[in-house]
C-alpha atoms as a PDB file:
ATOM      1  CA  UNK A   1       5.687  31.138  11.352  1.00  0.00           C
ATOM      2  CA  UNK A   2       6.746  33.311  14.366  1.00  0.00           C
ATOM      3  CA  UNK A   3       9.384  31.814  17.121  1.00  0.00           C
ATOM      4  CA  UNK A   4       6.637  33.381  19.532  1.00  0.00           C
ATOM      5  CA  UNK A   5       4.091  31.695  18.061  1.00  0.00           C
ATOM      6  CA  UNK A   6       6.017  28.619  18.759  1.00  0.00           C
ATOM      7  CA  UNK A   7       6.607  29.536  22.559  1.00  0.00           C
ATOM      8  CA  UNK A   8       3.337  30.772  23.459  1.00  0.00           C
ATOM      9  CA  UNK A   9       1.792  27.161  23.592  1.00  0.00           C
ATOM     10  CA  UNK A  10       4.560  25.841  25.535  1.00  0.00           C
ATOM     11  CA  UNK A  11       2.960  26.666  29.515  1.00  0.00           C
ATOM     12  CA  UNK A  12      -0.661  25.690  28.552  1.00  0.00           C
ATOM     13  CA  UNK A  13      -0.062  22.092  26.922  1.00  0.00           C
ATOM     14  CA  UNK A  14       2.474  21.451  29.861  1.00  0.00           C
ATOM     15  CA  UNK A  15      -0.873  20.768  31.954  1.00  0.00           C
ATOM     16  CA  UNK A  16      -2.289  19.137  29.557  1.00  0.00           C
ATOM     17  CA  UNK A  17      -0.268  15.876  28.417  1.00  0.00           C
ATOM     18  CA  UNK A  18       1.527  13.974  30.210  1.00  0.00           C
ATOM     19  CA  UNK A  19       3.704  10.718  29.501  1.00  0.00           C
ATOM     20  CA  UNK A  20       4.938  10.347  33.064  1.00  0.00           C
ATOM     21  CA  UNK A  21       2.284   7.833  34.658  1.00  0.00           C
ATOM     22  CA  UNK A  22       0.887   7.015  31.351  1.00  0.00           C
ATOM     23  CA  UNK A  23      -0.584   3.420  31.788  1.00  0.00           C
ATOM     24  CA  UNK A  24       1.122   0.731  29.296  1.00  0.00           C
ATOM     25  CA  UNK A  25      -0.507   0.395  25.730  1.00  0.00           C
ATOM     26  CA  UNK A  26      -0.823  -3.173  24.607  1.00  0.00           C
ATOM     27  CA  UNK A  27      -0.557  -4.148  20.399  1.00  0.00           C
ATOM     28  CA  UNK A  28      -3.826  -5.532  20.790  1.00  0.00           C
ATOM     29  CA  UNK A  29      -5.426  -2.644  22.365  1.00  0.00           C
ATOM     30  CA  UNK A  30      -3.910  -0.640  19.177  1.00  0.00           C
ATOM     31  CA  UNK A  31      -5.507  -2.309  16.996  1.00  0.00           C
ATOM     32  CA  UNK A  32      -8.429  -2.882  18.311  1.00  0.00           C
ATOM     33  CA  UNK A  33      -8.655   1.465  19.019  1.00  0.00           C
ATOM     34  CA  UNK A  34      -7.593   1.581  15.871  1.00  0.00           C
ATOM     35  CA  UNK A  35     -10.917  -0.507  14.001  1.00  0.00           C
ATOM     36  CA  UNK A  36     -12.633   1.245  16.283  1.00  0.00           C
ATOM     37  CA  UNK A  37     -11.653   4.644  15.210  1.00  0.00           C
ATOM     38  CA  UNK A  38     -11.893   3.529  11.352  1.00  0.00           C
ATOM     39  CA  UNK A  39     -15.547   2.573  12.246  1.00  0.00           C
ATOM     40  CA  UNK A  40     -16.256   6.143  14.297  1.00  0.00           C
ATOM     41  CA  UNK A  41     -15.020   7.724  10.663  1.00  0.00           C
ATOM     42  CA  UNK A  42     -18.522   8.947   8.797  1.00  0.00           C
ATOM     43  CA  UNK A  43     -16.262  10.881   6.855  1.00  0.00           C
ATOM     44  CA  UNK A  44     -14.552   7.620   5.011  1.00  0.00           C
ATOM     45  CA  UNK A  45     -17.543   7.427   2.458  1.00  0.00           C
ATOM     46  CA  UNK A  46     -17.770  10.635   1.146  1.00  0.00           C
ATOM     47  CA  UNK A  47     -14.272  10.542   0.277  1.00  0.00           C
ATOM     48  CA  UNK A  48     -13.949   8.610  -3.673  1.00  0.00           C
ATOM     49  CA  UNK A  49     -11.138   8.335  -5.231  1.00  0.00           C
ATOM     50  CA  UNK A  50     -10.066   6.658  -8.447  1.00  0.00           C
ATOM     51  CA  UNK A  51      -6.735   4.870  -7.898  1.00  0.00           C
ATOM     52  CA  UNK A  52      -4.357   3.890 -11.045  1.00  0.00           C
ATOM     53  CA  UNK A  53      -1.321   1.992  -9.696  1.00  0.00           C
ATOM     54  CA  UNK A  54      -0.093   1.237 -13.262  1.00  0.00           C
ATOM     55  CA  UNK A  55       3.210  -0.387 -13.577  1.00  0.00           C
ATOM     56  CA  UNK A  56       5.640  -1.487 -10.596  1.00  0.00           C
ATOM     57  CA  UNK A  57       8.637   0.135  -9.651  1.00  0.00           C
ATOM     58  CA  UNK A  58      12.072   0.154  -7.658  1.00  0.00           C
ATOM     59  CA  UNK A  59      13.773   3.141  -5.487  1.00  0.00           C
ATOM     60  CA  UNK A  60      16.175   5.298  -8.137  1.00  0.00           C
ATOM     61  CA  UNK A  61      14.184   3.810 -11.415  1.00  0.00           C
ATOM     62  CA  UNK A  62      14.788   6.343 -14.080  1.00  0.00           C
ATOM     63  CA  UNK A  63      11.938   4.451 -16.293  1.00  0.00           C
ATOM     64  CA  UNK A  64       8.217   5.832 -15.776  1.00  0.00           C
ATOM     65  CA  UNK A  65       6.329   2.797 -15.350  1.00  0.00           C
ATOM     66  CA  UNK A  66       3.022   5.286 -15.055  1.00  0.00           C
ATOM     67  CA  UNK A  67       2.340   7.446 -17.856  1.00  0.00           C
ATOM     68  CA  UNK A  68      -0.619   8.766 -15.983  1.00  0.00           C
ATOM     69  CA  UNK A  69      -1.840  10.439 -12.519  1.00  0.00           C
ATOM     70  CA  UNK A  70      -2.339   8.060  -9.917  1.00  0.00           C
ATOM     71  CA  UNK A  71      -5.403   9.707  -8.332  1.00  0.00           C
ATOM     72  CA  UNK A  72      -8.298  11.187  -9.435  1.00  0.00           C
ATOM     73  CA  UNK A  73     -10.626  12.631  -6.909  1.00  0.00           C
ATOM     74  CA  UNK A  74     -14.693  13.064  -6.948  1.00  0.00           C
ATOM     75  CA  UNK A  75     -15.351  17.343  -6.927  1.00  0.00           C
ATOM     76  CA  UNK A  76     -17.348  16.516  -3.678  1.00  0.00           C
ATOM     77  CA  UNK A  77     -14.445  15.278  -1.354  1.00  0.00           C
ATOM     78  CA  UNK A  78     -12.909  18.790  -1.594  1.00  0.00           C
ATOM     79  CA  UNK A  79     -16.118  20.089  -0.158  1.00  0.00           C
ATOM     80  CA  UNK A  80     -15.856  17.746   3.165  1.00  0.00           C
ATOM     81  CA  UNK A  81     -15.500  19.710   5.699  1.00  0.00           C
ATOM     82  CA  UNK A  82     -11.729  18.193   7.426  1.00  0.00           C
ATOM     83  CA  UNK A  83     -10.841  18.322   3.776  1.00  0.00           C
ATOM     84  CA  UNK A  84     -11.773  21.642   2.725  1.00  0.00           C
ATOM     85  CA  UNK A  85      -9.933  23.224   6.196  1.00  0.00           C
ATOM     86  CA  UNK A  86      -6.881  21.238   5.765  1.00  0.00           C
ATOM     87  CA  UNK A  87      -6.710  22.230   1.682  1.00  0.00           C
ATOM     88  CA  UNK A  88      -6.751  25.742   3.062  1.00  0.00           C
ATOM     89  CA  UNK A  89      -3.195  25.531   4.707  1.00  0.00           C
ATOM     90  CA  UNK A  90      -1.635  24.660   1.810  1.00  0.00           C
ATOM     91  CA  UNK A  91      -0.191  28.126   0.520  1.00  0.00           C
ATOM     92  CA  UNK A  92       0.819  28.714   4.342  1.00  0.00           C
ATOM     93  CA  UNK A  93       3.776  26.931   3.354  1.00  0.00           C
ATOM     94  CA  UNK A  94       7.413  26.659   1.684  1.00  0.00           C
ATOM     95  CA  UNK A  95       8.526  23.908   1.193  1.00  0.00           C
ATOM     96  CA  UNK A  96      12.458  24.483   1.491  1.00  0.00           C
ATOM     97  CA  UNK A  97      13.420  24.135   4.874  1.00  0.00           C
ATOM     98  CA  UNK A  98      16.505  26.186   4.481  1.00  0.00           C
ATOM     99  CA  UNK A  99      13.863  29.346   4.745  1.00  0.00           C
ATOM    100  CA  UNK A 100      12.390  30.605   7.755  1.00  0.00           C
ATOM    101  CA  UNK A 101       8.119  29.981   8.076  1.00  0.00           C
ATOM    102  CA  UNK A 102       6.348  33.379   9.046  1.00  0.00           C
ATOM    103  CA  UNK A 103       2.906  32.330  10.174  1.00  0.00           C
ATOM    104  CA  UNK A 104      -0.101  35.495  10.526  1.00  0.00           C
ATOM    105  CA  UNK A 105      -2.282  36.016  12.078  1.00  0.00           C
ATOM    106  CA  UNK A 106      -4.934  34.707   9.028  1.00  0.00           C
ATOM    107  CA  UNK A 107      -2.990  31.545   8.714  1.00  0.00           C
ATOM    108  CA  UNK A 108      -3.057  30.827  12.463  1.00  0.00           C
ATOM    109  CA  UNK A 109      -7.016  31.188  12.125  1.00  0.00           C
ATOM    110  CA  UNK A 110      -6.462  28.612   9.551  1.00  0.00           C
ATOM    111  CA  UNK A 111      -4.618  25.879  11.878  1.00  0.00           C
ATOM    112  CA  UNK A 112      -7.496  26.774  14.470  1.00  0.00           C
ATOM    113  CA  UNK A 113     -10.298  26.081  12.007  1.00  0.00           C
ATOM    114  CA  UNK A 114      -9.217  22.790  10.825  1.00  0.00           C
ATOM    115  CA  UNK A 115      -8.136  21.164  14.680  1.00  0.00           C
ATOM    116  CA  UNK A 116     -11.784  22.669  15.155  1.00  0.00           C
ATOM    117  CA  UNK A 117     -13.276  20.410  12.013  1.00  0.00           C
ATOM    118  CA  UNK A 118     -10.918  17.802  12.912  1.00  0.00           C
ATOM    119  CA  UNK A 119     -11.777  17.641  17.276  1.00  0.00           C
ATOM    120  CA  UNK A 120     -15.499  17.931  15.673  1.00  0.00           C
ATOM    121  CA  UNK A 121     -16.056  14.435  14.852  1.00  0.00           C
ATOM    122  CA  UNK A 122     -16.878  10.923  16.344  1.00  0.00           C
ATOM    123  CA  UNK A 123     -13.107   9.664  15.554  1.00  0.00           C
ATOM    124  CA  UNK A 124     -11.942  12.381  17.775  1.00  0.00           C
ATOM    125  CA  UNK A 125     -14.039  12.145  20.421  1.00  0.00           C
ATOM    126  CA  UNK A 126     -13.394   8.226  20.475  1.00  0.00           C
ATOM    127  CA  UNK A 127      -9.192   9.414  20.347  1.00  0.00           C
ATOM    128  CA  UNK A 128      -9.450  11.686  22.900  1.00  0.00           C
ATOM    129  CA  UNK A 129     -11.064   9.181  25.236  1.00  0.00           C
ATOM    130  CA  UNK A 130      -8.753   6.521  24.751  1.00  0.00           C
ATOM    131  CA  UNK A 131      -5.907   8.939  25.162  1.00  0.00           C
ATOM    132  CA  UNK A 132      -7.340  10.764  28.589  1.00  0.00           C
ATOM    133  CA  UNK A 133      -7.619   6.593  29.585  1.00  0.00           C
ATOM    134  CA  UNK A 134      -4.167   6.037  29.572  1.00  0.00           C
ATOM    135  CA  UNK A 135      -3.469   9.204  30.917  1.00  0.00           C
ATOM    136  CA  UNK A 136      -1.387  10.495  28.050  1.00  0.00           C
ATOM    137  CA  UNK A 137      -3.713  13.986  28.451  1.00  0.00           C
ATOM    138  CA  UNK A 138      -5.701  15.376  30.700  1.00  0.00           C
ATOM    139  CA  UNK A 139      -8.655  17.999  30.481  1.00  0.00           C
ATOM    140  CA  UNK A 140     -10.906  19.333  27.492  1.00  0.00           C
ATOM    141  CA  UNK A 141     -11.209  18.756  24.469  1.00  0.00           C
ATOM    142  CA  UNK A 142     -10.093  22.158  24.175  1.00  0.00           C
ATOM    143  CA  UNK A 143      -7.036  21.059  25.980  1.00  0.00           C
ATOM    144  CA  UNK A 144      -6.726  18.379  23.396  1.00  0.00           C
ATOM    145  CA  UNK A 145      -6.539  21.311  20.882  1.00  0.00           C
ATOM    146  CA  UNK A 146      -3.278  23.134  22.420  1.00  0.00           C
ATOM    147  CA  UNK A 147      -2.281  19.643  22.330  1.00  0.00           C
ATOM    148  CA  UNK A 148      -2.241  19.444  18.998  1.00  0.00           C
ATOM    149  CA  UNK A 149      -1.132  22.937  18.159  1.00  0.00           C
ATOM    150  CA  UNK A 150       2.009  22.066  20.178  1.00  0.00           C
ATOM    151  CA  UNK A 151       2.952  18.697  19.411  1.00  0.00           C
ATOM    152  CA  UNK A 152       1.764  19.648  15.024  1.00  0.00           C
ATOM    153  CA  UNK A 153       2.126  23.353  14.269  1.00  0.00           C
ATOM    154  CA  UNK A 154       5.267  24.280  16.481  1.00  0.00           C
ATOM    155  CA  UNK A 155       7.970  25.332  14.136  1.00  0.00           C
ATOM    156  CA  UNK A 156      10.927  24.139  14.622  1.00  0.00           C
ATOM    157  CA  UNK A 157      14.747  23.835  12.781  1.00  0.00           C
ATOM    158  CA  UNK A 158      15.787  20.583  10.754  1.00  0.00           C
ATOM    159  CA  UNK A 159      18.985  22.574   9.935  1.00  0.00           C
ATOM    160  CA  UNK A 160      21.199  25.606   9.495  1.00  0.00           C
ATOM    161  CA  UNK A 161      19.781  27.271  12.542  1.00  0.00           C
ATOM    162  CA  UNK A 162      16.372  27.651  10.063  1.00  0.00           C
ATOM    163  CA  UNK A 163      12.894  27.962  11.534  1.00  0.00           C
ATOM    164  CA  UNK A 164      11.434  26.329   8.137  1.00  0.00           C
ATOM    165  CA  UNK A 165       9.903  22.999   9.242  1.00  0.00           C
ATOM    166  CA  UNK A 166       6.702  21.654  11.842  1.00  0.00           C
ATOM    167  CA  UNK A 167       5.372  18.000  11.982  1.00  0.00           C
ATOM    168  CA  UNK A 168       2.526  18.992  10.431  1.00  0.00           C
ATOM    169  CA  UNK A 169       3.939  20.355   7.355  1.00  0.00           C
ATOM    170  CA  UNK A 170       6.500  17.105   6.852  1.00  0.00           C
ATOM    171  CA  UNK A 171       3.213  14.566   7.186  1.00  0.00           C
ATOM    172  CA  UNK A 172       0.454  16.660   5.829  1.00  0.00           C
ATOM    173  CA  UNK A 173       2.273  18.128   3.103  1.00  0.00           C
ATOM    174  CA  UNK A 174       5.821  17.352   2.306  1.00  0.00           C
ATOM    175  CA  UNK A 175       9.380  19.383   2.418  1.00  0.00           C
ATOM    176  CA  UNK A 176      12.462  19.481   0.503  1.00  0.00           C
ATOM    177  CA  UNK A 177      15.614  18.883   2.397  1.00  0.00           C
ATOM    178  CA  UNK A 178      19.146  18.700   1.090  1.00  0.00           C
ATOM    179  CA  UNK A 179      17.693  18.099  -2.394  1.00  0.00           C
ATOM    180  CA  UNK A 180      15.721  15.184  -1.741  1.00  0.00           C
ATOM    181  CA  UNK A 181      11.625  15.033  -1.026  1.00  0.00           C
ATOM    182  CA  UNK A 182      11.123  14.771   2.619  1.00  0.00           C
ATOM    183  CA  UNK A 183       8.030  13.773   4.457  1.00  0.00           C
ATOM    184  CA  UNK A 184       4.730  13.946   1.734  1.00  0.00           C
ATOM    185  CA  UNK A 185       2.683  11.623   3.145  1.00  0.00           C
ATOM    186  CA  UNK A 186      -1.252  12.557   2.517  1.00  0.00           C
ATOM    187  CA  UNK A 187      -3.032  11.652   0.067  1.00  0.00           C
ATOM    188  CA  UNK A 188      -5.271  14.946  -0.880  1.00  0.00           C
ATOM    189  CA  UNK A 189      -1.857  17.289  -1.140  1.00  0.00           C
ATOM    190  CA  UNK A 190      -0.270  14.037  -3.074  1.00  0.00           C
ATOM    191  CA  UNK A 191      -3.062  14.770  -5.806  1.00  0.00           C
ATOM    192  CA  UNK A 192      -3.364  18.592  -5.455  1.00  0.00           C
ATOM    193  CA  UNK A 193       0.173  18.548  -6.581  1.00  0.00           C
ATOM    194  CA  UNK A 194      -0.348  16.011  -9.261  1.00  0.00           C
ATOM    195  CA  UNK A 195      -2.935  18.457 -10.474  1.00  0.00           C
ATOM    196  CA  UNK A 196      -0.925  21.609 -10.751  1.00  0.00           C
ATOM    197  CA  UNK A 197       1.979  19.379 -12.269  1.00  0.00           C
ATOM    198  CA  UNK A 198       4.286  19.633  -9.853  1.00  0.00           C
ATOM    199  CA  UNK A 199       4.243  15.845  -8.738  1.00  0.00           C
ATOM    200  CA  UNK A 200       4.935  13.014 -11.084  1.00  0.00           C
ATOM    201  CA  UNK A 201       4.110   9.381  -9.857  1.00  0.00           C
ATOM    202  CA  UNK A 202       6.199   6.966 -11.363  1.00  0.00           C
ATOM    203  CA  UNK A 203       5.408   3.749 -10.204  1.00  0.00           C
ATOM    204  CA  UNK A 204       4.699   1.196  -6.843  1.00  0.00           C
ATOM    205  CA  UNK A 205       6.452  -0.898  -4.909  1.00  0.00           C
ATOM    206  CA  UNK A 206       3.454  -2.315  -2.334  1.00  0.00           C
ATOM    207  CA  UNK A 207      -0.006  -1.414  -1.819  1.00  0.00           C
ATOM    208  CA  UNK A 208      -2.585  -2.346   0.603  1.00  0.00           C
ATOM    209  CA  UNK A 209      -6.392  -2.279   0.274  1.00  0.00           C
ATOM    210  CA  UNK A 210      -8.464  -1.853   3.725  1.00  0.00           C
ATOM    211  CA  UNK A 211     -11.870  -3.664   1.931  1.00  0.00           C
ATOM    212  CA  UNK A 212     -13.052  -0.483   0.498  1.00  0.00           C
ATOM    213  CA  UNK A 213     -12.035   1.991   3.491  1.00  0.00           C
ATOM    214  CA  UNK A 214      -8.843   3.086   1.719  1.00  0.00           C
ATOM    215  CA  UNK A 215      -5.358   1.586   1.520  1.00  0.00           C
ATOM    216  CA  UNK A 216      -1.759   2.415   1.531  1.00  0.00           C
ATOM    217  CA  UNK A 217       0.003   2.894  -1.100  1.00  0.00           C
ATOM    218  CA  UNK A 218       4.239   2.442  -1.360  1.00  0.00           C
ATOM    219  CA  UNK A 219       5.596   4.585  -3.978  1.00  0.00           C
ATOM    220  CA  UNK A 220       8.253   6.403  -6.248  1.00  0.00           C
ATOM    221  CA  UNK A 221       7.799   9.917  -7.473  1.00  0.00           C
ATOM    222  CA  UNK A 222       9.431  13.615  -8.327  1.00  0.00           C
ATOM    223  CA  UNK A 223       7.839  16.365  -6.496  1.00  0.00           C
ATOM    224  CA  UNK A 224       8.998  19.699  -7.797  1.00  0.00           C
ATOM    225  CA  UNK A 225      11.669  18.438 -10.048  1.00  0.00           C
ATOM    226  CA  UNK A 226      13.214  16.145  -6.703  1.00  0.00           C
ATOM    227  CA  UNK A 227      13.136  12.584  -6.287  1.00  0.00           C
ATOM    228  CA  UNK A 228      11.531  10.163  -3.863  1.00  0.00           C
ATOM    229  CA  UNK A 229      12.914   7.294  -4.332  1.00  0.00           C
ATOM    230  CA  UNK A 230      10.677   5.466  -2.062  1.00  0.00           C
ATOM    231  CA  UNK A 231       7.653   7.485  -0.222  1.00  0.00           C
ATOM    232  CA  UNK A 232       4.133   5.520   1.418  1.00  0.00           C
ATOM    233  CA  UNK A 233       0.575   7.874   1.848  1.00  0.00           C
ATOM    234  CA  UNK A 234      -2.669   6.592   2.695  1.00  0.00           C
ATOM    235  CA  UNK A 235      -5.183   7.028   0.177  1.00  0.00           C
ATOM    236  CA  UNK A 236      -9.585   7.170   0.750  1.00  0.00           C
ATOM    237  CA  UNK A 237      -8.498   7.557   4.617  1.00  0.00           C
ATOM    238  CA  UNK A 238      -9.813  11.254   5.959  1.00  0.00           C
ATOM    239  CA  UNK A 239      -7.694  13.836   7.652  1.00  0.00           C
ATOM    240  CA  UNK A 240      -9.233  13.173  11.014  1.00  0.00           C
ATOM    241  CA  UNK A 241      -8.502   9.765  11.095  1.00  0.00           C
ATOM    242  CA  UNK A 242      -4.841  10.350   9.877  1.00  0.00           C
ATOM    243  CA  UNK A 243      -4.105  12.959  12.669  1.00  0.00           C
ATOM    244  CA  UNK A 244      -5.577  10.364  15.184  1.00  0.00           C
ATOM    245  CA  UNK A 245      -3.770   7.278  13.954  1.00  0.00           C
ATOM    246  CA  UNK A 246      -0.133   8.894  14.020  1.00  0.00           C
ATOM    247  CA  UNK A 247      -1.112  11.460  17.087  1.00  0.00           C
ATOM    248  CA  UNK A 248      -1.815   7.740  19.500  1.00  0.00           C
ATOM    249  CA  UNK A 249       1.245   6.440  17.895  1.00  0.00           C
ATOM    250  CA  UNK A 250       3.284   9.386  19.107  1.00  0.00           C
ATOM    251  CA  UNK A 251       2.225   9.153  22.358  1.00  0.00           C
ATOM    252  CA  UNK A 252       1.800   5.136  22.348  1.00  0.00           C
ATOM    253  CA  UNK A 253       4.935   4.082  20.306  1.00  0.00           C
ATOM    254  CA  UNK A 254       7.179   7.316  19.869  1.00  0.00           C
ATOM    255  CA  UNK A 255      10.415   6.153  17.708  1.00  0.00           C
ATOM    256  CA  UNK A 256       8.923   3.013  16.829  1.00  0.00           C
ATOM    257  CA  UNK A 257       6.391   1.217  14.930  1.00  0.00           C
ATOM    258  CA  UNK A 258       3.027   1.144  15.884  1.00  0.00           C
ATOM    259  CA  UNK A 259       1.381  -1.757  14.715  1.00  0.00           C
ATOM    260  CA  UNK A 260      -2.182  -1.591  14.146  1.00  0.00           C
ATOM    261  CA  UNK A 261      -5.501  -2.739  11.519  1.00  0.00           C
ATOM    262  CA  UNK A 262      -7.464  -1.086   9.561  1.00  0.00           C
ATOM    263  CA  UNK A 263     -10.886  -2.765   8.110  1.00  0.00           C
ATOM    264  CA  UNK A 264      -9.115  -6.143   8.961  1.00  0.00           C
ATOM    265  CA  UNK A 265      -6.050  -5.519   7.378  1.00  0.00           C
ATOM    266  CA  UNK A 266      -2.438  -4.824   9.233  1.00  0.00           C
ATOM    267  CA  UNK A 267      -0.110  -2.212   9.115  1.00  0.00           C
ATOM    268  CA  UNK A 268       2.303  -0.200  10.979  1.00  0.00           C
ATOM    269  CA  UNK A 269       2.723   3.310  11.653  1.00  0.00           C
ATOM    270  CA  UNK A 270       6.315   4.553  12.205  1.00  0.00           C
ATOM    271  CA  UNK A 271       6.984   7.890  14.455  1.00  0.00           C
ATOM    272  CA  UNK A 272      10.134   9.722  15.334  1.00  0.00           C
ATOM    273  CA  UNK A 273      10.096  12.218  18.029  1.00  0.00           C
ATOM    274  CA  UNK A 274      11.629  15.647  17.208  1.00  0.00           C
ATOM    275  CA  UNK A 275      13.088  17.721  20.368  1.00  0.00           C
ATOM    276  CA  UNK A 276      13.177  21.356  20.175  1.00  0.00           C
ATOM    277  CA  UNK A 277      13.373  23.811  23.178  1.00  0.00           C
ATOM    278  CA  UNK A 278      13.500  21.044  25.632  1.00  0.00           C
ATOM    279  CA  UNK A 279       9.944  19.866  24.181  1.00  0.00           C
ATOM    280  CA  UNK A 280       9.038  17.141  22.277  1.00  0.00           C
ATOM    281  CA  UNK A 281       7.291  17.075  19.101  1.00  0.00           C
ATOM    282  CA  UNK A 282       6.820  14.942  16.477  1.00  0.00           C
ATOM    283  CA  UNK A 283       9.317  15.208  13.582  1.00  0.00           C
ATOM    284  CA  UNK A 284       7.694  12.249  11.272  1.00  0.00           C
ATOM    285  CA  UNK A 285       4.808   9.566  10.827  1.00  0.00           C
ATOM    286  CA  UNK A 286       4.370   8.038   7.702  1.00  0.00           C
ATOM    287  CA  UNK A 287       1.991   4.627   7.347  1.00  0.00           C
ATOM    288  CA  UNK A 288       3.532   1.087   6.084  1.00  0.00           C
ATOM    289  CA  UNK A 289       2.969  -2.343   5.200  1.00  0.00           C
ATOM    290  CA  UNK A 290       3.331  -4.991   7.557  1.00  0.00           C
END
C-alpha cells in the first residue's frame, strides 16, 4: 500500500467526521444500538457454521487440548456477498509488519467493493444513522465510505519506520509482530487459515453463545508457526455487523471498552486509537466477555 494512497483521503474525511461537538453516548444507548443492529443483520442466517470447542485451555499451554479444526463452514457462506468481498482482500496482504504494504490499483478496487457490500445493507444504514445522530459524521453515505477508508485501510507504521500495518488488516485478518500473533480477530480468515494449515487451534478459555446469532469465542492458537497465547473472534456474526460494532466503539468509546449486547447476551468491545500523521485511526478492536 502506497504512502499516497494513505494521504489522499486525509482532506475529504476531514469534512466528514467529527468528534468535536459529538453529543454524549450513554451504555444503555450502546446496547440498545447494538440489538438493534444485530436485528437489522439479514445476513446472520445465511452464515452456518459448525463450532468444535473441544478441550479447555490456558495462555502458553504446550498440550493440544483440540486435535481437530474448530470451525467448519457451510460452502454457501463464502458465496454471501460481505463475505465473498472481504475473502477477496486476503492475498492483498503480508502479514509481517517489518515489510512495507504496496496496495494497486486492483486491490484498492477491492477495499472499494467490499465498503460498497458492506454500506449496502440494513445494519449500515441503521449505523450510519445513529452515528450522523450524535454527530460523530456528517454527510452521505458516500461520505461514510471515505470514512471508513480513512479510519480502516490507511497504512500506517507499528515499527522500524515500516509502512506494513492498517486497522483493517490487524482486526480482519491478523499480523505478526516481534514474533508473536498480533490482532486475528474474524472468524472467516480464522477458518480460511485453518483450512490451508496454517492455523492450529489449541484450545478455549471462555466462550459466549448470542441464542443462535453467533458467539465469541476466547482462545489459544499458532498461526504460521507463532503463538497466541490468548486471542478472542466472533464467530456466525457477518462482516457488516463486525465493522459496525467496533467502527461506533471507535468513535463512542475510543481506548476503552465498549460495553454492549448481542441477542440478550453482554459483552464488551475494546478499541485503541492509533495516531499517524496527526490523524487518528484505529490501531485495534477485538470482542470480549463481560
Amino acid at each position: 500500500m502506497s504512502l499516497q494512497h494513505c494521504l489522499s483521503l486525509g482532506l475529504l474525511v476531514f469534512l466528514a467526521v467529527t468528534t468535536q461537538g459529538a453529543e454524549p453516548v450513554t451504555d444503555n444507548e450502546l446496547k440498545t444500538l447494538s440489538e438493534n443492529l444485530l436485528r437489522k443483520d439479514n445476513t446472520n442466517d445465511s452464515l452456518q457454521v459448525t463450532v468444535k470447542t473441544q478441550g479447555a485451555t490456558r495462555a502458553y499451554a504446550t498440550i493440544d487440548q483440540a486435535p481437530l479444526r474448530l470451525l467448519e463452514l457451510k460452502p454457501s457462506v463464502k458465496r454471501v456477498p460481505t463475505v465473498a468481498k472481504l475473502i477477496a482482500l486476503y492475498d492483498n496482504y503480508d502479514p509481517d509488519t517489518t515489510h512495507n504494504e504496496v496496495v494497486t490499483p486492483a486491490e484498492r478496487k477491492e477495499e472499494s467493493d467490499f465498503l460498497d457490500a458492506v454500506l449496502d445493507t440494513p445494519t449500515w444504514t441503521y449505523a450510519i444513522n445513529f452515528l450522523k445522530s450524535k454527530g460523530y459524521v456528517k454527510g452521505t453515505k458516500a461520505d461514510m465510505k471515505e470514512v471508513l477508508k480513512k479510519i480502516w485501510f490507511t497504512v500506517y507504521s507499528r515499527g522500524n519506520r515500516k509502512m506494513g500495518s492498517s486497522a483493517f488488516e490487524h482486526v480482519f485478518l491478523g499480523e505478526i509482530k516481534r514474533g508473536e500473533v498480533s490482532g486475528l480477530h474474524n472468524w472467516i480468515f480464522f477458518n480460511n487459515e485453518e483450512e490451508k494449515n496454517r492455523l492450529n487451534y489449541m484450545g478455549y478459555m471462555q466462550t459466549v453463545d448470542f441464542n443462535g446469532k453467533g458467539g465469541i469465542i476466547k482462545l489459544h492458537y499458532t498461526w504460521n508457526g507463532v503463538t497466541k497465547p490468548v486471542g478472542s473472534i466472533f464467530v456466525g456474526t457477518s462482516p457488516e455487523l463486525e465493522l459496525a460494532l467496533y467502527t461506533v466503539c471507535y468513535f463512542a468509546r475510543p481506548n476503552n471498552k465498549c460495553f454492549l449486547r448481542l441477542n440478550g447476551k453482554p459483552l464488551y468491545i475494546q478499541t485503541y486509537t492509533f495516531n499517524s500523521r496527526n490523524e487518528k485511526l484505529i490501531g485495534s478492536a477485538f470482542p470480549s466477555v463481560a
